[in-house]
Protein backbone atom coordinates (compact mmCIF):
# COMPACT_ATOMS: atom_id res chain seq x y z
CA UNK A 1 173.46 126.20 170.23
CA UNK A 2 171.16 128.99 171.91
CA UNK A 3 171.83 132.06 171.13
CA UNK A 4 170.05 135.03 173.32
CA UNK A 5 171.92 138.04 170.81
CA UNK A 6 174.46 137.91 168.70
CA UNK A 7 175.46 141.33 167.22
CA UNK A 8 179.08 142.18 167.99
CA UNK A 9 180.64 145.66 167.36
CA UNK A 10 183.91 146.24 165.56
CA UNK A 11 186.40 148.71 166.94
CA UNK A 12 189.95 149.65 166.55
CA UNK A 13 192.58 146.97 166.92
CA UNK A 14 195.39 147.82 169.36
CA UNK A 15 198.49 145.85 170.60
CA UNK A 16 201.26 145.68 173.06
CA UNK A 17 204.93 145.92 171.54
CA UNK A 18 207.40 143.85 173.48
CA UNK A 19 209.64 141.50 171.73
CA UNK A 20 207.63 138.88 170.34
CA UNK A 21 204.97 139.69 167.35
CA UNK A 22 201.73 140.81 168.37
CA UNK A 23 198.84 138.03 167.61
CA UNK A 24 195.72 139.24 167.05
CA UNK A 25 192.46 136.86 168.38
CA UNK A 26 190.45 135.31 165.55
CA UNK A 27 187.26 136.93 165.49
CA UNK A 28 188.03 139.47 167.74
CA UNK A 29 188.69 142.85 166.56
CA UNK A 30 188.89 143.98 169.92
CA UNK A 31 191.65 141.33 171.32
CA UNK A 32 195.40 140.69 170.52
CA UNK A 33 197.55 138.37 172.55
CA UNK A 34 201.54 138.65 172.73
CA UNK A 35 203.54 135.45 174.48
CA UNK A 36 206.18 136.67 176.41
CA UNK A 37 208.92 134.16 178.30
CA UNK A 38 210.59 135.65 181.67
CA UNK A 39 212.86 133.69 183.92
CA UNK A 40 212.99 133.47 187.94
CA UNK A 41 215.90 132.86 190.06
CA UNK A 42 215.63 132.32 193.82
CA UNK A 43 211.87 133.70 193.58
CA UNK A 44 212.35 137.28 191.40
CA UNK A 45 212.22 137.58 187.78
CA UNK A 46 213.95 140.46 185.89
CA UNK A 47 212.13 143.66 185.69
CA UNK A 48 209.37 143.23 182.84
CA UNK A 49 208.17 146.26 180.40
CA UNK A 50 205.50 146.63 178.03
CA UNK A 51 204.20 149.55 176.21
CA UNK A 52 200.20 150.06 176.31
CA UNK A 53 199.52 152.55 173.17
CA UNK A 54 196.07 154.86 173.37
CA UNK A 55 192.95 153.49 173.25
CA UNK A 56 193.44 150.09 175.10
CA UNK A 57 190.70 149.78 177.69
CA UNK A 58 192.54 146.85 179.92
CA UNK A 59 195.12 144.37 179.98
CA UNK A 60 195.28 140.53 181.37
CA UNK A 61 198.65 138.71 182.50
CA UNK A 62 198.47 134.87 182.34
CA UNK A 63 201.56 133.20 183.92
CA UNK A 64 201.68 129.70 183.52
CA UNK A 65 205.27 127.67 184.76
CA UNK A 66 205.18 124.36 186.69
CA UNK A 67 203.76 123.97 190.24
CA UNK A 68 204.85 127.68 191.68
CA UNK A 69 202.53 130.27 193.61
CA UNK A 70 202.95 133.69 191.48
CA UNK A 71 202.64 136.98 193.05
CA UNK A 72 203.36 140.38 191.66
CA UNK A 73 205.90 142.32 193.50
CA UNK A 74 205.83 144.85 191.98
CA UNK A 75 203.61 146.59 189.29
CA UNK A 76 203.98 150.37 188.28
CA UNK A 77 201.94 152.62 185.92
CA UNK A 78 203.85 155.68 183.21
CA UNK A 79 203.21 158.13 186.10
CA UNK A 80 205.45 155.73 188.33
CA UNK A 81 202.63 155.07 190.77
CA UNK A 82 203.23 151.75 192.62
CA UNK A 83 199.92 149.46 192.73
CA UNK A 84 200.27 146.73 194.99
CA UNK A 85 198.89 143.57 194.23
CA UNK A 86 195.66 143.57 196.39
CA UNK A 87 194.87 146.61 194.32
CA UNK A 88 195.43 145.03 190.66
CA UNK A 89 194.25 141.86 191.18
CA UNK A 90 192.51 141.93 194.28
CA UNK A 91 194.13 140.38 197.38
CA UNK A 92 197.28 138.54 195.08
CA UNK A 93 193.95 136.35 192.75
CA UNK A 94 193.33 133.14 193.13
CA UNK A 95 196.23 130.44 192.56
CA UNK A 96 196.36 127.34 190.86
CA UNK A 97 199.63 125.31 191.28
CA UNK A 98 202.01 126.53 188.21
CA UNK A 99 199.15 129.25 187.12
CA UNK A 100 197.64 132.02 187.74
CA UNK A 101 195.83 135.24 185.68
CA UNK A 102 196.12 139.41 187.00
CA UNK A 103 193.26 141.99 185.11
CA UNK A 104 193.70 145.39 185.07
CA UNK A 105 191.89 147.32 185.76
CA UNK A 106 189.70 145.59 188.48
CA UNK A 107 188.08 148.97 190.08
CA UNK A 108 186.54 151.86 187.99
CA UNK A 109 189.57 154.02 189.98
CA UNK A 110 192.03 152.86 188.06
CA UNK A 111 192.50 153.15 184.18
CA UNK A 112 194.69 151.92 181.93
CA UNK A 113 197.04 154.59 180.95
CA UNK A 114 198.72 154.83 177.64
CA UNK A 115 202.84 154.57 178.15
CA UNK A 116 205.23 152.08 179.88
CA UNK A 117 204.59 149.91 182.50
CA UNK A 118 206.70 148.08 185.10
CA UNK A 119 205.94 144.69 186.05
CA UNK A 120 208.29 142.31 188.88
CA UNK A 121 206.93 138.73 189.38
CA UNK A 122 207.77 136.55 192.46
CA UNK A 123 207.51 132.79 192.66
CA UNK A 124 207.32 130.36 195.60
CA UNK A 125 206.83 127.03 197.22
CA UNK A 126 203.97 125.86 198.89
CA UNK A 127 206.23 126.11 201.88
CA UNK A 128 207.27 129.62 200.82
CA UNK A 129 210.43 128.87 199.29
CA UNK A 130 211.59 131.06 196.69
CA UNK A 131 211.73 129.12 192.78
CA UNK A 132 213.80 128.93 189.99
CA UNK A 133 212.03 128.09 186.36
CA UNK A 134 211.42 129.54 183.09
CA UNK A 135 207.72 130.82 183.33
CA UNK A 136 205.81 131.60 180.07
CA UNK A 137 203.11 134.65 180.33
CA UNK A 138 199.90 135.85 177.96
CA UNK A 139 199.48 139.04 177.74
CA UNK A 140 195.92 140.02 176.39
CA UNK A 141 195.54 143.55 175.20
CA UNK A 142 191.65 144.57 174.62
CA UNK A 143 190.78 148.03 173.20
CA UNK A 144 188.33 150.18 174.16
CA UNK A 145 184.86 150.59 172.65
CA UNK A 146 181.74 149.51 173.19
CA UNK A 147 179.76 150.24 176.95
CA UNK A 148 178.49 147.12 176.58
CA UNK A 149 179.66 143.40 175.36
CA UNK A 150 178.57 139.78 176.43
CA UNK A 151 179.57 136.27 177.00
CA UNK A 152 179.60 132.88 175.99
CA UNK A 153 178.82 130.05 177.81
CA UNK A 154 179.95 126.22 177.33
CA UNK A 155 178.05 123.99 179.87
CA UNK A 156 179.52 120.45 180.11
CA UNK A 157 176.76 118.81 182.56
CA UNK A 158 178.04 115.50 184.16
CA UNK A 159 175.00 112.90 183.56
CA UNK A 160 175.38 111.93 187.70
CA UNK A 161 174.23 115.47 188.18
CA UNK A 162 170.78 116.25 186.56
CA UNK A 163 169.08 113.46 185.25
CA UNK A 164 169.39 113.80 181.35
CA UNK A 165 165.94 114.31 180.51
CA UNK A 166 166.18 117.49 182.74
CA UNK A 167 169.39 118.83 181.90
CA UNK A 168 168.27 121.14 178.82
CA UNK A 169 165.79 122.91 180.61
CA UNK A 170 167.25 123.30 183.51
CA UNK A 171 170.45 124.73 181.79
CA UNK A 172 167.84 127.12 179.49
CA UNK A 173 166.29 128.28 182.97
CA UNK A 174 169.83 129.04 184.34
CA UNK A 175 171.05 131.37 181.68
CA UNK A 176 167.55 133.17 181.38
CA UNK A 177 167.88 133.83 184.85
CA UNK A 178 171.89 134.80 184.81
CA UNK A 179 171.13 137.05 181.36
CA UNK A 180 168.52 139.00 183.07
CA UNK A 181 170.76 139.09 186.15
CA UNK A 182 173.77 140.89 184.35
CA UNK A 183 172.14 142.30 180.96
CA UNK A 184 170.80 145.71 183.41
CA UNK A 185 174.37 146.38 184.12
CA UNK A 186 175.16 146.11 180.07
CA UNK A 187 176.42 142.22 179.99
CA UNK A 188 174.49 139.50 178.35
CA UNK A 189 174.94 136.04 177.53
CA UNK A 190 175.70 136.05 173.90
CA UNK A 191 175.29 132.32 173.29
CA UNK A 192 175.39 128.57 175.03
CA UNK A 193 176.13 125.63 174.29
CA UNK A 194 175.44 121.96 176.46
CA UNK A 195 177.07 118.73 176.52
CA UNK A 196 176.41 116.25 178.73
CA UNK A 197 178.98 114.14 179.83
CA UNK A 198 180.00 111.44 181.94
CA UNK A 199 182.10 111.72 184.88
CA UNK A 200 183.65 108.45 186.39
CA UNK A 201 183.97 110.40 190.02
CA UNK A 202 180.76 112.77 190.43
CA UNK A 203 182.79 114.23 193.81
CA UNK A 204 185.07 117.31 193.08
CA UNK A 205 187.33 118.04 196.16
CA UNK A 206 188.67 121.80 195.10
CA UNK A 207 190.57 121.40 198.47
CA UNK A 208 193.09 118.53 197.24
CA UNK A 209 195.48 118.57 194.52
CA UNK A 210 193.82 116.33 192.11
CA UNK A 211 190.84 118.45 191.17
CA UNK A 212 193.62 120.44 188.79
CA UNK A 213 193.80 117.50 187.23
CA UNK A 214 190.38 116.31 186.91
CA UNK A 215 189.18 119.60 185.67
CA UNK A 216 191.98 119.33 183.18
CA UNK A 217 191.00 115.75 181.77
CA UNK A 218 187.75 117.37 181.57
CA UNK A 219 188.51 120.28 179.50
CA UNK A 220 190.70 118.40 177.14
CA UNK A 221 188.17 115.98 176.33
CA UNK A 222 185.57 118.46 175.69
CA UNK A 223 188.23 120.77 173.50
CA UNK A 224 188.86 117.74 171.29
CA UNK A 225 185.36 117.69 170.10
CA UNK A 226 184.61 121.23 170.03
CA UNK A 227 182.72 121.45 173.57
CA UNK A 228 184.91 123.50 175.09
CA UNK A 229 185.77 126.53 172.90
CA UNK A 230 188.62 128.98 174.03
CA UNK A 231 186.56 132.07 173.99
CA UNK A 232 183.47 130.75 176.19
CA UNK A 233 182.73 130.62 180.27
CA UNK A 234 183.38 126.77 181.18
CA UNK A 235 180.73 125.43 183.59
CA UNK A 236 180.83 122.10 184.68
CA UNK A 237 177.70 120.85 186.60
CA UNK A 238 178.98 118.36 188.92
CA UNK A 239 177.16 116.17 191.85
CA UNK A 240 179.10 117.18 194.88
CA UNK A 241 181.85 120.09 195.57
CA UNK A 242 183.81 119.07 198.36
CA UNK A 243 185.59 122.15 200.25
CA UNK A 244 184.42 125.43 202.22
CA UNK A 245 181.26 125.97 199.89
CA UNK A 246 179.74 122.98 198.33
CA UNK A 247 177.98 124.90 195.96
CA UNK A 248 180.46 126.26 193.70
CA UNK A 249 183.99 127.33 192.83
CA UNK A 250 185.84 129.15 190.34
CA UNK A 251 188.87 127.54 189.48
CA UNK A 252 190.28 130.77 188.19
CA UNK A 253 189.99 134.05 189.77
CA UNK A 254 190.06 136.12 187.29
CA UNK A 255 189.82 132.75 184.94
CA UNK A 256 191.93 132.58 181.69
CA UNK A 257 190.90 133.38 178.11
CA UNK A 258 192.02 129.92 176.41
CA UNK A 259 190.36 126.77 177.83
CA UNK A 260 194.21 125.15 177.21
CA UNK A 261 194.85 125.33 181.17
CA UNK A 262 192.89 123.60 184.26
CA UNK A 263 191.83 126.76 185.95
CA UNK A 264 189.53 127.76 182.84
CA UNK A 265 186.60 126.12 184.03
CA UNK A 266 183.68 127.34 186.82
CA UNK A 267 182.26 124.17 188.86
CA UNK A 268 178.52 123.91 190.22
CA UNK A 269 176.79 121.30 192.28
CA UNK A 270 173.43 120.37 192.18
CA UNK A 271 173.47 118.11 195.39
CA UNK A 272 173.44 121.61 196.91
CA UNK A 273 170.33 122.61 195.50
CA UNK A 274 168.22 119.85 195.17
CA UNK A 275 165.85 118.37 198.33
CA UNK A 276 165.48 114.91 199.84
CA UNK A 277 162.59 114.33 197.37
CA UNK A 278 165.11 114.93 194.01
CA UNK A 279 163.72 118.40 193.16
CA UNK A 280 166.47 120.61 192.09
CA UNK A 281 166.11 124.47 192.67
CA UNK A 282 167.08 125.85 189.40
CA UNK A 283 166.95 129.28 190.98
CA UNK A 284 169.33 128.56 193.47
CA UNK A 285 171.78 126.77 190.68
CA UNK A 286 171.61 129.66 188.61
CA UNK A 287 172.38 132.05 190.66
CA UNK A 288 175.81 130.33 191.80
CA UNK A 289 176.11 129.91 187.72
CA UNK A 290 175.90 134.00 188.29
CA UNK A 291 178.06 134.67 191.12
CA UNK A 292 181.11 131.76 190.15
CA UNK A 293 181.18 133.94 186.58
CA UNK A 294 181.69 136.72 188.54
CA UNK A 295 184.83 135.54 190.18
CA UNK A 296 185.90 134.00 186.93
CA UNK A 297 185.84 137.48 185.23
CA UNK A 298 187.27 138.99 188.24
CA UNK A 299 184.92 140.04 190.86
CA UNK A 300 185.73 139.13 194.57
CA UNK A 301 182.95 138.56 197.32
CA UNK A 302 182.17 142.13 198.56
CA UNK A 303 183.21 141.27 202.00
CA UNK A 304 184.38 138.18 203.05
CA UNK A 305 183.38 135.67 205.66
CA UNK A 306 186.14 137.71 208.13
CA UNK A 307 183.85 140.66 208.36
CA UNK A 308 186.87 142.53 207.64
CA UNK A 309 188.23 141.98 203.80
CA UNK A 310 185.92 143.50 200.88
CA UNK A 311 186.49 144.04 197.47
CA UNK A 312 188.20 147.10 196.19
CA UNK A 313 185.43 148.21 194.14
CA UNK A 314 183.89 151.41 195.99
CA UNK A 315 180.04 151.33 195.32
CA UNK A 316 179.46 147.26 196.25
CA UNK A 317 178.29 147.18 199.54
CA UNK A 318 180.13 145.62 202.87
CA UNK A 319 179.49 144.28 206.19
CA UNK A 320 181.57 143.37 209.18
CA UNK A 321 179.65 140.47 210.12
CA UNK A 322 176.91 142.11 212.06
CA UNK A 323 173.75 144.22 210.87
CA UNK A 324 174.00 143.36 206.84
CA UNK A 325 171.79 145.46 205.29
CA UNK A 326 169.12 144.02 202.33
CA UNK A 327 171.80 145.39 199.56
CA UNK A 328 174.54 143.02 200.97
CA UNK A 329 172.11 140.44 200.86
CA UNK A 330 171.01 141.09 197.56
CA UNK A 331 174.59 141.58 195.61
CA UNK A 332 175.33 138.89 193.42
CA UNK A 333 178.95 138.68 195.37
CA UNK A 334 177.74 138.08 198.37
CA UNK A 335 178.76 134.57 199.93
CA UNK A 336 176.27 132.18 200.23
CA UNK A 337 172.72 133.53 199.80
CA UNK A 338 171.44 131.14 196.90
CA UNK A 339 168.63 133.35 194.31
CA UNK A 340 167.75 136.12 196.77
CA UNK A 341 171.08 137.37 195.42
CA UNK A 342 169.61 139.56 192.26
CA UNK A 343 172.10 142.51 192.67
CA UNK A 344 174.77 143.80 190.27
CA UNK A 345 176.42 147.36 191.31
CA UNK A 346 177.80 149.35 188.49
CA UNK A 347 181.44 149.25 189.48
CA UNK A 348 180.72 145.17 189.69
CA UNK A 349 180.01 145.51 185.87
CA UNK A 350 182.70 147.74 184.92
CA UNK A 351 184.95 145.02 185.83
CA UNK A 352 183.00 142.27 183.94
CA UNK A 353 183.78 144.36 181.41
CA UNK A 354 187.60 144.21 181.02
CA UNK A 355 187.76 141.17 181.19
CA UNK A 356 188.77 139.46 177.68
CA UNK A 357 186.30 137.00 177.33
CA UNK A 358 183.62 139.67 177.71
CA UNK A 359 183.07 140.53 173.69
CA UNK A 360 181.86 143.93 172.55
CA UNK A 361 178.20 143.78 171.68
CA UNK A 362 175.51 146.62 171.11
CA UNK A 363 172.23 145.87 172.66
CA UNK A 364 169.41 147.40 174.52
CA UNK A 365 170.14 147.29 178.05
CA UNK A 366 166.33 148.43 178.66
CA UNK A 367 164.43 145.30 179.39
CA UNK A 368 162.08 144.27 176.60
CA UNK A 369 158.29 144.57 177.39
CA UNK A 370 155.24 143.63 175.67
CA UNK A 371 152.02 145.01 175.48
CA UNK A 372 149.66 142.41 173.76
CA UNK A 373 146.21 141.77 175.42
CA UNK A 374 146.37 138.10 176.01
CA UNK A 375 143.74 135.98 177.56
CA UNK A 376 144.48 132.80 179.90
CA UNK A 377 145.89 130.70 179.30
CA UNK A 378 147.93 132.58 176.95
CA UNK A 379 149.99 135.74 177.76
CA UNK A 380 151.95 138.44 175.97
CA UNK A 381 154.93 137.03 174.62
CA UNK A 382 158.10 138.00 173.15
CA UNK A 383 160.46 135.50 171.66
CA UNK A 384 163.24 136.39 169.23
CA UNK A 385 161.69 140.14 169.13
CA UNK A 386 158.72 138.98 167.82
CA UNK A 387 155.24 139.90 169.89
CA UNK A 388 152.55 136.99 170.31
CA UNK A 389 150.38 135.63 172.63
CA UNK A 390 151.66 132.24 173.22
CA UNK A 391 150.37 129.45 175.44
CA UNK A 392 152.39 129.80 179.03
CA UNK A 393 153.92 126.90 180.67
CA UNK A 394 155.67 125.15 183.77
CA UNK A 395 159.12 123.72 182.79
CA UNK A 396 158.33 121.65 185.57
CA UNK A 397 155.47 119.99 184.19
CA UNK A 398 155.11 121.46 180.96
CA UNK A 399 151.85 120.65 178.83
CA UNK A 400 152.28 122.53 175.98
CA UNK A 401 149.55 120.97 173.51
CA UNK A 402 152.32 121.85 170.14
CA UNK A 403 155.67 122.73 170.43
CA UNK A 404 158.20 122.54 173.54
CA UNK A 405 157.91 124.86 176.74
CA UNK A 406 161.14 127.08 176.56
CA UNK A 407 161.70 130.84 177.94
CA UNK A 408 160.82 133.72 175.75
CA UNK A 409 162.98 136.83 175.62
CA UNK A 410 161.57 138.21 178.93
CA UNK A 411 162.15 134.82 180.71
CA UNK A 412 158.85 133.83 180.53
CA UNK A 413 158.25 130.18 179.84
CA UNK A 414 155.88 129.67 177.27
CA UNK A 415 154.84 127.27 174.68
CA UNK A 416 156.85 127.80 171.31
CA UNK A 417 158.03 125.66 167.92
């Protein structure tokens, strides 16, 4: 397993008191998780209530039923304000036959308020037609705490994909470059894991019905042997995407917490990024790695391809299709764009942040730097806070004469044990 930091903070428990007993998350201090059951008849469920107590920082819904489209209808704070949907979870999130997951809050101008809130579901066809089902619904209560917290990532890397002498490095290149990416806004990958696999059908067509269940069979494979743990960032490196953007998709927007459900994984291709002669961009990979975690923990593009829908967070900037300026094309949100995308806004991280399967850690969000005088072919190194002039490297034809070539703390590939 790599492990970039792992120092978590502990903070006061909190918990949501419907009607069911609280469960708190194992090894999260932070976390607890209540199951509630609601039922909907002809497309409306009965008015739901929970009670969020001080000191609770944000709140996910999971629904999960059988092949319905979800919407919230209505949702309403103590004060009685009404927040419609394309406020709390951002144009109605993104839905997955029979599931789908709402965070609040998904802008730094909304809060969490202690007191009751108010919450109506609606459930349809494909077609539009109103449902009638049981539907069963996570609600994850996180307190707040810490200004900072990080992630953990599970890659499960189909062999068809990168060729398996490259797939290590190329995954260790990724999450240097997505960790020093997201750790300046106070998010940093806390720890990764890779398995590679072996798909029988490299080609994942997110615009057909069976890619639910090929992400599924994918998931549950890799849970039975411990590949696929319920509290990490699911990436599965695939050949080919087929769809609007053959780069990436999230299959959840925001994703889940548990891995239990098909829309808990993020897909990448690398027939995006790599040339006629076989050379894969890792740059490029990582930063869709970057931007489909960002939709997974809740972010939306800053504006869409329409030139008129953006995200409701205030300080990401827009554009109407005409005359983008550099900080469009630099935001990590922005569609398309590949690794000149090297942008995260504030507000962009304050959502990261609520999200559940960010974990409260304390770290240095100042960028480490070091100061040895190192002559070629060595430079000043820094690798697991330790300072050293080590031997620097090409991953891409490394010739490191002891040890492997591997990225330091600052992202620097050099020679190491």
């Amino acid at each position: 397993m790599r492990a970039l930091i792992l120092t978590s903070l502990l903070i006061v428990p909190a918990c949501l008191t419907p009607e069911d007993e609280t469960q708190k998350i194992p090894g999260r201090d932070d976390l607890t998780m209540k199951v509630l059951h609601a039922h909907l008849t002809n497309g409306l469920s009965e008015e739901l209530t929970f009670e969020a107590p001080e000191g609770l920082q944000s709140t996910m819904m999971e629904v999960r039923g059988d092949k319905g489209l979800y919407y919230l209808t209505k949702f309403k704070t103590p004060h009685g304000d009404l927040i419609e949907s394309g406020g709390y979870s951002t144009r109605g999130a993104r839905e997955v036959p029979g599931l789908v997951d709402w965070l609040f809050p998904n802008t730094p101008s909304l809060s969490l308020e202690p007191g009751e809130y108010k919450v109506l579901l609606r459930g349809e066809t494909h077609d539009g037609n109103p449902i009638t089902e049981d539907v069963e619904i996570r609600l994850y209560a996180k307190a707040a705490g810490s200004d900072t917290c990080g992630i953990h990532y599970d890659f499960l890397v189909d062999k068809n994909a990168i060729d398996s002498n490259d797939i290590e490095t190329a995954i260790d290149r990724s999450v240097v470059w997505v960790n020093n990416l997201y750790a300046r806004q106070g998010v940093r990958v806390l720890d990764y894991q890779i398995t590679p696999i072996q798909l029988p059908n490299p080609n994942f067509d997110v615009e057909t019905e069976s890619v639910t269940g090929q992400v599924d069979q994918v998931l549950a494979q890799a849970r039975a042997t411990g590949d696929a743990r319920n509290d990490a960032v699911h990436i599965v490196v695939v050949r080919q995407i087929g769809g609007a953007d053959p780069s990436g998709y999230a299959m959840g927007l925001p994703g889940p917490f548990d891995a239990d459900r098909p829309n808990a994984a993020v897909l990448v291709s690398t027939d995006a990024y790599t040339d006629a002669s076989g050379f894969l961009d890792v740059d490029g990979l990582a930063s869709t790695i970057a931007h489909e975690t960002g939709h997974f923990m809740g972010l939306y593009h800053t504006s869409e391809s329409d030139g008129i829908t953006s995200d409701p967070i205030p300080d990401t900037p827009t554009c109407s299709g005409t005359g983008c300026t550099p900080s469009f094309t630099r935001n990590i949100m922005t569609p398309g764009g590949g690794s000149v995308r090297v942008d995260v806004s504030e507000g962009q991280a304050f959502v990261l942040k609520q999200h559940p399967l960010c974990e409260p850690a304390t770290f240095d969000t100042t960028p480490p730097s070091c100061t040895l005088s190192c002559t070629a072919p060595e430079t000043c190194s820094i690798l697991g806070g330790d300072s050293a002039c080590r031997q620097a490297c090409d991953p891409d034809a490394p010739a490191c004469t002891s040890g492997t070539c591997k990225p330091d703390d600052m992202g620097t590939f050099v020679c190491a044990p």
